[in-house]
C-alpha atoms as a PDB file:
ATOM      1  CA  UNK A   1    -164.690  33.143 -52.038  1.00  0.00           C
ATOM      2  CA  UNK A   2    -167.161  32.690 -49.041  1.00  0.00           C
ATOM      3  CA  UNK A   3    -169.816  35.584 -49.717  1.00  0.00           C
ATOM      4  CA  UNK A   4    -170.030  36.385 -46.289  1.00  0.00           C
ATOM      5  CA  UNK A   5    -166.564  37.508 -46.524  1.00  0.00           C
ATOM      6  CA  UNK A   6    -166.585  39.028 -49.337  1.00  0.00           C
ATOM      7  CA  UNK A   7    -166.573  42.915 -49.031  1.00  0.00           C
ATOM      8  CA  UNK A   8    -167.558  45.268 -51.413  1.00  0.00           C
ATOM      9  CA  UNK A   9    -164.514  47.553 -52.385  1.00  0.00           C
ATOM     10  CA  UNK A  10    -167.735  50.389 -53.064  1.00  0.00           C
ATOM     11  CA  UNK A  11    -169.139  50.326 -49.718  1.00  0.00           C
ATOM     12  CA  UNK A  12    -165.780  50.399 -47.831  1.00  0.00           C
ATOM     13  CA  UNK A  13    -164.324  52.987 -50.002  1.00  0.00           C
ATOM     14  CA  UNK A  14    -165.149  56.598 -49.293  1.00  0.00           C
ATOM     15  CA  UNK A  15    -166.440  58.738 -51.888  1.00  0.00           C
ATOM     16  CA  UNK A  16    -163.835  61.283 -52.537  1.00  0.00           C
ATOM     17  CA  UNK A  17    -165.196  65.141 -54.096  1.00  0.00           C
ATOM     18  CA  UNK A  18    -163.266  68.214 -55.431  1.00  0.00           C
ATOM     19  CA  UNK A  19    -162.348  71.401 -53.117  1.00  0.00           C
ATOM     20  CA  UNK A  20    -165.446  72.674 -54.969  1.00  0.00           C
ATOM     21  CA  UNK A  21    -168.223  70.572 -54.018  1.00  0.00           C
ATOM     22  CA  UNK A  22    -166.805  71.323 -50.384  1.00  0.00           C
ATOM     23  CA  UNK A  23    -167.237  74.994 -50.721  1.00  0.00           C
ATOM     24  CA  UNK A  24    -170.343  74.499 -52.383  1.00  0.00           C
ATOM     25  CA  UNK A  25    -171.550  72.368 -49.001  1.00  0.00           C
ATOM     26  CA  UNK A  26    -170.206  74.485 -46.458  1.00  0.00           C
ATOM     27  CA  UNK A  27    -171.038  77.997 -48.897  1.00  0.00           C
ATOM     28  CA  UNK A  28    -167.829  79.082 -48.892  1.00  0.00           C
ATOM     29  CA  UNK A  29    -164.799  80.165 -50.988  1.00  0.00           C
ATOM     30  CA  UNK A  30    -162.581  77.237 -52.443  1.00  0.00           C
ATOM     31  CA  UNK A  31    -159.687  79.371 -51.134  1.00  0.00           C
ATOM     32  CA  UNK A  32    -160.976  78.873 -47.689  1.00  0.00           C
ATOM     33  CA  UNK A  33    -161.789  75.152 -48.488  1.00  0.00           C
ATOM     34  CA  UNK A  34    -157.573  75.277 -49.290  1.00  0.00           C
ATOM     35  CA  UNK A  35    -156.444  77.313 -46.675  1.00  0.00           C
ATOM     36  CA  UNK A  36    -158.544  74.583 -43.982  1.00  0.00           C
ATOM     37  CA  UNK A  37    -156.536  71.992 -45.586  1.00  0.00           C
ATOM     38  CA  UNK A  38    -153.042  73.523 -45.148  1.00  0.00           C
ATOM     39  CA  UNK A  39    -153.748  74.412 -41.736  1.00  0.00           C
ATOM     40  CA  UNK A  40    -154.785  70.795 -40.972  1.00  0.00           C
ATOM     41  CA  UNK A  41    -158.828  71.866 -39.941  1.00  0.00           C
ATOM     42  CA  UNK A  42    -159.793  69.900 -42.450  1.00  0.00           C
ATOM     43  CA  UNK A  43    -158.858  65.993 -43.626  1.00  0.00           C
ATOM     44  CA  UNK A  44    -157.852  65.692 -46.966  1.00  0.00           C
ATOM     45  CA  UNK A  45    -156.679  63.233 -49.461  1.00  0.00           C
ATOM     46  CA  UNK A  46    -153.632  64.171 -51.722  1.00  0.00           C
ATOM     47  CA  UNK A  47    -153.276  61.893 -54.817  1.00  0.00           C
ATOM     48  CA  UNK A  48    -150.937  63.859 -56.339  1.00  0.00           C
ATOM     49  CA  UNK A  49    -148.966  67.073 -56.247  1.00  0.00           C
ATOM     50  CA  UNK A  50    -151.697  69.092 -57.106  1.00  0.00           C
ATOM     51  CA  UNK A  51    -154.532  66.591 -56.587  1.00  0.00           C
ATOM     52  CA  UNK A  52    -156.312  66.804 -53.872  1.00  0.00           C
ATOM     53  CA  UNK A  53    -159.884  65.200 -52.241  1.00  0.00           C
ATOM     54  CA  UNK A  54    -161.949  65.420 -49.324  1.00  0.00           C
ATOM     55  CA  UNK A  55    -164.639  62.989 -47.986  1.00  0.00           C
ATOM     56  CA  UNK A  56    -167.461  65.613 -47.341  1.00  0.00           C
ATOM     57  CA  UNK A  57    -168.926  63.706 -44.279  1.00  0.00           C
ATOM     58  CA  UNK A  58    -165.141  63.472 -42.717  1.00  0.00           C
ATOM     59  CA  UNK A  59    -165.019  67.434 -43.494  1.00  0.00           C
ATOM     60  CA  UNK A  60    -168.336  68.144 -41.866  1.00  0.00           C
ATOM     61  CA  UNK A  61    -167.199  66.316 -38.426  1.00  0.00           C
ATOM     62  CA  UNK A  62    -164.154  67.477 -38.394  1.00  0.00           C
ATOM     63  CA  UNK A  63    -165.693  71.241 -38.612  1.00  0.00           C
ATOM     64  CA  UNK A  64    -168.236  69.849 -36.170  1.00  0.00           C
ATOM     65  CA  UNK A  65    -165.701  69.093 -33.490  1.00  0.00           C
ATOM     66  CA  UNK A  66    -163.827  72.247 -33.739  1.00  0.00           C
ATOM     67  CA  UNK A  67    -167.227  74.391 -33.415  1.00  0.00           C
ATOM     68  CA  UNK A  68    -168.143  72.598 -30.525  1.00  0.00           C
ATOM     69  CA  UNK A  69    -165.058  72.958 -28.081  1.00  0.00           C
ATOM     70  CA  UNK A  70    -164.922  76.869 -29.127  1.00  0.00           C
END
């Protein structure tokens, strides 16, 4: 494999963190970290029924765009 080519599955996968670490972040409930989700504010990741991920720097923009056209 030509190393030039060769991508590192780390660096172009995004790090993926609980509804907790979110709250944590953004100091709020993990309820409201849920509720964000449902109502599509938020992007998430489901990997399961009942798993579910966020990429906090995703999270933060998308929160950043909806602050700034209100």
């Amino acid at each position: 494999m030509d190393s030039k080519n060769h991508i590192n599955k780390q660096e172009s996968s995004p790090i993926l963190v609980k509804a907790g670490d979110v709250a944590n972040a953004l100091s709020v409930s993990m309820r409201q970290v849920g509720y964000w989700s449902e109502e599509g504010r938020i992007p998430c990741h489901r990997l399961g029924k009942r798993c579910v991920r966020y990429s906090l720097p995703d999270v933060l923009k998308a929160l950043e765009i909806e602050t700034a056209n209100h």
